[in-house]
Protein backbone atom coordinates (compact mmCIF):
# COMPACT_ATOMS: atom_id res chain seq x y z
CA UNK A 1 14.11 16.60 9.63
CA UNK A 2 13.31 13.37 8.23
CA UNK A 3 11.53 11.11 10.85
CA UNK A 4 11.05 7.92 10.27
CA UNK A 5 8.98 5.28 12.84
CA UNK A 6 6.87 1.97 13.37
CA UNK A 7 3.59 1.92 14.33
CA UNK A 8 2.22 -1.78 15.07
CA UNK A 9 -1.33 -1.79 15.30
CA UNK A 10 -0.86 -5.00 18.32
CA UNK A 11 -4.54 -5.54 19.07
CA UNK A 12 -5.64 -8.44 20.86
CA UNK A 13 -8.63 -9.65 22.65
CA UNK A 14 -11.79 -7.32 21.76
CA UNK A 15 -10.18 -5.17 19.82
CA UNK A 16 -9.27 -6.58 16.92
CA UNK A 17 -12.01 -8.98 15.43
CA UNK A 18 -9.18 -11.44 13.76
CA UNK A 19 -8.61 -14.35 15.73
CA UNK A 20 -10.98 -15.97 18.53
CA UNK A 21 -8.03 -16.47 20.53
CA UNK A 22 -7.37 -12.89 21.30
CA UNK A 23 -10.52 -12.61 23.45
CA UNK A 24 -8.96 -14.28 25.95
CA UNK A 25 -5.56 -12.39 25.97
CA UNK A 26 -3.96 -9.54 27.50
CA UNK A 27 -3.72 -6.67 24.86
CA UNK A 28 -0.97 -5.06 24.19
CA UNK A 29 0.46 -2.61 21.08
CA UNK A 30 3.99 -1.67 20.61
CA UNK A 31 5.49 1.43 18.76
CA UNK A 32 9.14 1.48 18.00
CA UNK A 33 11.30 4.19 16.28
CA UNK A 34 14.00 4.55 13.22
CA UNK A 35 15.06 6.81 10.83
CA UNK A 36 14.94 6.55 6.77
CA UNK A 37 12.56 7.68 4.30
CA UNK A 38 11.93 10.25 1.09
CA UNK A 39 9.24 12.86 0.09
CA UNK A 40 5.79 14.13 -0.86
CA UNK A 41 3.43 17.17 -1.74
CA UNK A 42 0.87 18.57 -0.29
CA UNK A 43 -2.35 19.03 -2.97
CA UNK A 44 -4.98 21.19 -2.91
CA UNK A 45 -8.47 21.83 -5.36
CA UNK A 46 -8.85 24.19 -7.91
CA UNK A 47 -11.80 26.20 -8.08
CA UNK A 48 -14.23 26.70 -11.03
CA UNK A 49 -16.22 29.86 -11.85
CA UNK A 50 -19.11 30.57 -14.15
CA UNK A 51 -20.29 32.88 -16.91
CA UNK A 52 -23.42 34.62 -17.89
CA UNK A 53 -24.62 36.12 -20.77
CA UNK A 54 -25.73 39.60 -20.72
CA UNK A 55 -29.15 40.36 -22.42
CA UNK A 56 -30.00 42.54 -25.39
CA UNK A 57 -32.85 44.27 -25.64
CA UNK A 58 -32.91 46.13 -30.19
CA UNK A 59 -34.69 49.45 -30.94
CA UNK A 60 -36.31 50.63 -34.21
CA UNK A 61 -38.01 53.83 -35.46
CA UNK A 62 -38.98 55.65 -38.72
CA UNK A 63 -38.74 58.76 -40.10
CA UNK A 64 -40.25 60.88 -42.92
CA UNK A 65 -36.93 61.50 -44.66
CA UNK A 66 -35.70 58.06 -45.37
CA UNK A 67 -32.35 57.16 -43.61
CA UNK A 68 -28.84 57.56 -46.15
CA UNK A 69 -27.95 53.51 -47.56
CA UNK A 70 -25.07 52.89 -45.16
CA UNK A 71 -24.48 49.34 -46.79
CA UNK A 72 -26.26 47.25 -44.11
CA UNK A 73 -28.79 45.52 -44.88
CA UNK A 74 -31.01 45.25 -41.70
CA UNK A 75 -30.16 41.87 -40.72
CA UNK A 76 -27.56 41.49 -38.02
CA UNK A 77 -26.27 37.63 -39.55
CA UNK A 78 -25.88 38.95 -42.77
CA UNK A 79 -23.82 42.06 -41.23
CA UNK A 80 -21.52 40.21 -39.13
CA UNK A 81 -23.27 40.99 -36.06
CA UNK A 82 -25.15 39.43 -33.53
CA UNK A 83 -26.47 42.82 -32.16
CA UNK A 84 -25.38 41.98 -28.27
CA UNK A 85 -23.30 43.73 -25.92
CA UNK A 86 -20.10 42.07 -24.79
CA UNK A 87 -20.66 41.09 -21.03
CA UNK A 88 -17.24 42.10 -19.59
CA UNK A 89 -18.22 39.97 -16.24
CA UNK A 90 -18.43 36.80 -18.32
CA UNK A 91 -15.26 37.46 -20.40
CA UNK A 92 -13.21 38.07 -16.78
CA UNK A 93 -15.08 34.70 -15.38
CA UNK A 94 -13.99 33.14 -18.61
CA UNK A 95 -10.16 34.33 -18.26
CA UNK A 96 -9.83 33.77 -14.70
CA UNK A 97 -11.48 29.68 -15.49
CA UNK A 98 -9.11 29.44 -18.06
CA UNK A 99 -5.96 30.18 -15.87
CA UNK A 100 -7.08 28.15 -13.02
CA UNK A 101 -4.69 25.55 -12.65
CA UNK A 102 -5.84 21.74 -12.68
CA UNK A 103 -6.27 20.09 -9.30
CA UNK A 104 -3.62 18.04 -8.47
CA UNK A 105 -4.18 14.29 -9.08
CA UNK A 106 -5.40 12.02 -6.17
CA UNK A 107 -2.59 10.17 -4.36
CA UNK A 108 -3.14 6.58 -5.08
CA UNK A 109 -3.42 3.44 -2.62
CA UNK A 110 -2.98 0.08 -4.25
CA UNK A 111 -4.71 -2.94 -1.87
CA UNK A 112 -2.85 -5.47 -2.34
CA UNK A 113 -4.09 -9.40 -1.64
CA UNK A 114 -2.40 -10.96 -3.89
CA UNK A 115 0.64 -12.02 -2.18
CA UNK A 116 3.51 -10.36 -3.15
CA UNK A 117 7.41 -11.41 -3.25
CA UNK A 118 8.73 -8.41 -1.12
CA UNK A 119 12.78 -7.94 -1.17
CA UNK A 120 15.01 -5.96 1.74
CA UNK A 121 15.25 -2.25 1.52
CA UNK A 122 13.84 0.87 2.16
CA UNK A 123 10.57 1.34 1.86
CA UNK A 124 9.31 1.35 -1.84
CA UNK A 125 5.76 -0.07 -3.36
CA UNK A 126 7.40 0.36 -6.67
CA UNK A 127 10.36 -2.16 -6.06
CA UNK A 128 8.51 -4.54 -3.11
CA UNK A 129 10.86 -3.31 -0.90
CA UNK A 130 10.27 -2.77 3.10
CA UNK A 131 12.23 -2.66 6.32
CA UNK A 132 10.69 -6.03 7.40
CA UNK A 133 12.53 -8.25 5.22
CA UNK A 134 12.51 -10.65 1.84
CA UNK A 135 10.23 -13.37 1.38
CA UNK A 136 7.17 -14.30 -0.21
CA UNK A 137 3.63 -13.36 1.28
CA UNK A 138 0.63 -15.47 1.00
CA UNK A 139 -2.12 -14.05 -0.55
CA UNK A 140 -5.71 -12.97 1.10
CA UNK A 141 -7.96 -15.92 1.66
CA UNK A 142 -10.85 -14.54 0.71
CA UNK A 143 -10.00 -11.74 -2.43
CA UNK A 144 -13.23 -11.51 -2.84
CA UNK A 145 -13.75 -9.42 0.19
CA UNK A 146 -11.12 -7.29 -1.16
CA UNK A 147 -13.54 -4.66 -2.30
CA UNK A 148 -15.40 -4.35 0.74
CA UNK A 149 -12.11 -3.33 2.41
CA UNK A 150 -12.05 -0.54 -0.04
CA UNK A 151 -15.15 0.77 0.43
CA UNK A 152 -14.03 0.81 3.96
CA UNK A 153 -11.41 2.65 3.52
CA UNK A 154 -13.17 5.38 0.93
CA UNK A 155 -15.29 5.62 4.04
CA UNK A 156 -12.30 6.15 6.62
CA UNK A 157 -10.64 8.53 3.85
CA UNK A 158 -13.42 10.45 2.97
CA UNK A 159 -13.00 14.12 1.99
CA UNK A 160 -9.53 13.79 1.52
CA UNK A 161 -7.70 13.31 -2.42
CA UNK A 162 -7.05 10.18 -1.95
CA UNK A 163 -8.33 7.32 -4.04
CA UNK A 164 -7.80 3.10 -3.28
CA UNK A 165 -7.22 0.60 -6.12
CA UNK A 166 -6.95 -3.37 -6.61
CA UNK A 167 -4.77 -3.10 -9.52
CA UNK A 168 -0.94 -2.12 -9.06
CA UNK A 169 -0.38 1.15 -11.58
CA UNK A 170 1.73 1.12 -14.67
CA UNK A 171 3.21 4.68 -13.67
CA UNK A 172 3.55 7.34 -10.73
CA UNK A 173 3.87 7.17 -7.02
CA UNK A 174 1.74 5.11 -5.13
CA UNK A 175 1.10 3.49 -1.85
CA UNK A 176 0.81 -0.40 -1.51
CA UNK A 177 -1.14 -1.37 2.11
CA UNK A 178 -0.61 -5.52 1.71
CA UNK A 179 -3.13 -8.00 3.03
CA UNK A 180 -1.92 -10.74 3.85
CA UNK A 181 -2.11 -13.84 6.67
CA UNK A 182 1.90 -13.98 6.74
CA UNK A 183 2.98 -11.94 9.74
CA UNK A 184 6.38 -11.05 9.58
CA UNK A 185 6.09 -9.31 12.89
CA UNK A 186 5.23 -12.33 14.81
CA UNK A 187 2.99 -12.22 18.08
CA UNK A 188 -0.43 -10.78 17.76
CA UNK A 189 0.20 -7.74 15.28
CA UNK A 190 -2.16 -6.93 13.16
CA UNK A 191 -0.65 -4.62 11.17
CA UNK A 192 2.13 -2.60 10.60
CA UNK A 193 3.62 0.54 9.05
CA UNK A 194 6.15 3.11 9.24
CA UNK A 195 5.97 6.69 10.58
CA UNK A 196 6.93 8.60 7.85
CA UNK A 197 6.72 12.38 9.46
CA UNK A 198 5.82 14.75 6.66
CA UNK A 199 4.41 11.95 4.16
CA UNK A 200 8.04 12.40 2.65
CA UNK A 201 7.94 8.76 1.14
CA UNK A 202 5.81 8.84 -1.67
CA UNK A 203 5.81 5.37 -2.06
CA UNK A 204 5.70 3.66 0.96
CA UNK A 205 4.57 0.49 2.45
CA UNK A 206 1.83 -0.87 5.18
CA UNK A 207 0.38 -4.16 5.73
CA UNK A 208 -2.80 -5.59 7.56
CA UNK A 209 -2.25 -9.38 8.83
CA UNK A 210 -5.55 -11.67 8.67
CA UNK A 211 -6.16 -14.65 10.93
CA UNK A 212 -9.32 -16.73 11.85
CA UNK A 213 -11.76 -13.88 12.45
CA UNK A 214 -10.77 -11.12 10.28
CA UNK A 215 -13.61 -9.02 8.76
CA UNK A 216 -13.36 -6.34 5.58
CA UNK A 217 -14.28 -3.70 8.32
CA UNK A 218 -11.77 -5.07 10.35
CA UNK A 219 -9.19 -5.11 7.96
CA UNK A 220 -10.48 -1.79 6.68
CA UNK A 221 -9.75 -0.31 10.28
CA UNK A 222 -6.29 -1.65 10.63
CA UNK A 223 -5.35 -0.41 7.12
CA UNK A 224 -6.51 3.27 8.16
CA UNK A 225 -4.13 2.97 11.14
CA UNK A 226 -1.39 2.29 9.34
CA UNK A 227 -1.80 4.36 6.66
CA UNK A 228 -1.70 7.31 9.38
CA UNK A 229 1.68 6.04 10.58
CA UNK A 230 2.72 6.48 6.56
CA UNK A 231 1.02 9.97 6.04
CA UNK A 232 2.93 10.94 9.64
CA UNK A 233 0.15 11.03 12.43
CA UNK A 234 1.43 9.80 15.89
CA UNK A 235 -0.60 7.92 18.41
CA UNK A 236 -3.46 10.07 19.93
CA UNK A 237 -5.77 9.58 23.42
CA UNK A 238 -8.86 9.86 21.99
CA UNK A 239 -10.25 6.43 21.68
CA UNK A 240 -12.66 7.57 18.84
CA UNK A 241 -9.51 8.14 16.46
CA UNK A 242 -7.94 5.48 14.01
CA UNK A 243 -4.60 6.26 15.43
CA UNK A 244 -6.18 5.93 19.38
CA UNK A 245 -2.83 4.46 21.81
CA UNK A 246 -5.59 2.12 23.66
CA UNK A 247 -5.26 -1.48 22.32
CA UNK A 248 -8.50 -2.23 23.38
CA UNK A 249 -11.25 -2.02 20.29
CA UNK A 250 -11.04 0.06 17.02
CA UNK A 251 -10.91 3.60 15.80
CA UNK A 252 -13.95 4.77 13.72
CA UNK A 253 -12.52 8.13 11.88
CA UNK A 254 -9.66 10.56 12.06
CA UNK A 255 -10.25 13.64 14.36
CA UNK A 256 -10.92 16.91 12.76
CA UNK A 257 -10.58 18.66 15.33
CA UNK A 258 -7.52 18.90 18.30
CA UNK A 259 -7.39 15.95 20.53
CA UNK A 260 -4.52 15.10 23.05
CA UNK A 261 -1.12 12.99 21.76
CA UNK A 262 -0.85 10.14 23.52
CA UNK A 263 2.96 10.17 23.56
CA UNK A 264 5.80 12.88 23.06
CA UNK A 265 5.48 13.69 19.42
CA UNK A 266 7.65 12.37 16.94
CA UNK A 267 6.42 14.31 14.28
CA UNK A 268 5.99 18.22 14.43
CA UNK A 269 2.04 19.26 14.03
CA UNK A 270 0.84 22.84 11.95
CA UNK A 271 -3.19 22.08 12.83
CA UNK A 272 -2.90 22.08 16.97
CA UNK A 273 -0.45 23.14 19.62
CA UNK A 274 0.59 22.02 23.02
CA UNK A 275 0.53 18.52 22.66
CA UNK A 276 -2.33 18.20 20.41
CA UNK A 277 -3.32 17.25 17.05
CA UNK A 278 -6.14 16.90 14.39
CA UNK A 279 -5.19 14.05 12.30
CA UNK A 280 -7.94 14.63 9.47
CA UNK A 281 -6.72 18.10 9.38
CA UNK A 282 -2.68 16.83 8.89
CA UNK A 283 -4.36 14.15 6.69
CA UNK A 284 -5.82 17.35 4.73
CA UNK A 285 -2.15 18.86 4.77
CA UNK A 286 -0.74 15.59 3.20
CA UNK A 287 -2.93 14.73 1.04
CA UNK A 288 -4.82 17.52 0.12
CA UNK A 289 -8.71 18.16 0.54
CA UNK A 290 -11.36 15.64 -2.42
C-alpha cells in the first residue's frame, strides 16, 4: 500500500531560529494526509576480502653419482617456474572478491537555492513538479551558505548511502530539498514534504523556507525533517529525534534505536513494534548503510 502524506515542519517561537518574530508566538506544527506517489530500493554494501601469499621455502643436495640431464637447467625463470606453491586460500579469497557484487550507488540529494520554476503535478525533482503548485521560487539569499547546509546534513545523514549535491544531475533518480524564502504554505512553516511510506518515490520533493533569522544549521535541521517525511518516517515523541511531534526547538539526529510514535502510524515499521520506531534504522532500510 502506497501511502502518501505531508509533514510541515510549523515551528515557531524558539524552535525554529528563522524569524525574530516567532519568539513571541504560540507554536504550532500541522501534519495532513493524501495519497500518490512511486518507488525505491533498498541498498546495501558489498564486502571486500583479502589474499595472501603462501611462502616457499627450496631444497638442494648432492650426490656422488651425478643426477640424469632432465632438460632443466637449474634456474626456475628460465624453466617456466617460479618454484612456489599455489596458496589455495588466496585463489578462493580471490574468486569470492571477484564475484562480489558492486555496492549499490549512493542515493543522491540535490540542494537546491537557486530558485526554481516548479509546475503542478506529482511529485518529481526531474520535471519541477510538486503537489504545492506552479510558480516561480526565489532563490536563497545567501548561496553562499549553501555548503554549510550540506555539511549539515552529511552530519544528520551520516552512516547512511546517501550523498548531498549543489549541482542538479544530468542522469538518474534524485531528490531535490529546495531552499527558498517563498512559502507556498503560508503561516509560519518552515518546511515541508511529503510522507512517502516505503521511499517509493524515487524522486521526490522537500523544501526548507528562510526568513529573517535563518541559519545553515537551521536550515540543515529542517531539511533532515523533511527528508524523513520523503524516506517514510512518521512523527516520533522523543524530542531528541529530527522527526520529534513537539514544535518547540529542533531535532539533533535520527534515533537508532526504538522510541515511541507520536501519532497512529501511517506507515508500517520492520525495526520496532508496538507503536515504536527507529528512524536511523528505517533510514538504513531505505537507503541502505555508507
Amino acid at each position: 500500500m502506497r501511502c502518501v502524506g505531508v509533514g510541515i515542519a510549523c515551528l515557531l517561537g524558539a524552535c525554529t531560529g528563522l524569524n525574530p518574530a516567532y519568539y513571541e508566538s504560540v507554536t504550532q506544527e500541522g501534519d495532513a494526509a493524501s495519497e500518490d506517489e512511486a518507488e525505491v530500493s533498498t541498498a546495501s554494501d558489498g564486502a571486500t576480502t583479502g589474499s595472501s601469499q603462501g611462502d616457499v621455502t627450496a631444497t638442494s643436495g648432492s650426490d656422488s653419482t651425478p643426477p640424469e640431464d632432465d632438460g632443466s637447467t637449474g634456474d626456475p625463470e628460465l624453466d617456466g617456474s617460479t618454484g612456489e606453491e599455489p596458496d589455495s586460500e588466496s585463489s578462493s579469497s580471490s574468486s569470492e572478491e571477484d564475484d562480489a557484487p558492486p555496492p549499490p550507488p549512493p542515493h543522491v540529494v540535490y540542494v537546491n537555492g537557486e530558485g526554481p520554476t516548479m509546475f503542478v503535478g506529482d511529485d518529481d525533482a526531474i520535471n519541477n513538479t510538486w503537489f504545492l503548485g506552479g510558480g516561480s521560487l526565489l532563490p536563497f539569499q545567501t548561496p553562499e551558505q549553501l555548503p554549510a547546509v550540506v555539511e549539515g546534513l552529511e552530519e544528520a545523514f551520516a552512516g547512511l548511502n546517501v550523498v548531498f549535491v549543489l549541482e542538479r544531475p544530468m542522469n538518474g533518480d534524485y531528490t531535490m530539498a529546495i531552499v527558498t524564502p517563498t512559502n507556498l504554505m503560508g503561516g509560519f512553516s518552515l518546511g515541508v514534504g511529503l510522507l512517502d511510506c516505503g521511499n517509493e518515490n524515487p524522486n521526490s520533493v522537500v523544501a526548507a523556507f528562510t526568513d529573517d533569522a535563518y541559519t545553515p544549521d537551521s536550515i540543515a535541521t529542517v531539511l533532515a525533517r523533511e527528508l524523513g517525511y520523503g524516506y517514510g518516517l512518521d512523527r516520533v515523541s522523543n524530542d531528541a529525534d529530527f522527526m520529534r511531534a513537539s514544535s518547540s526547538g529542533f531535532g539533533e539526529e535520527f534515533t537508532d534505536g526504538c522510541v515511541g510514535l507520536a501519532d497512529v502510524a501511517v506507515c508500517a515499521y520492520e525495526t520496532c513494534a508496538g507503536g515504536q520506531v527507529n528512524t536511523f534504522g528505517e533510514l538504513e532500510l531505505a537507503l541502505g548503510p555508507a
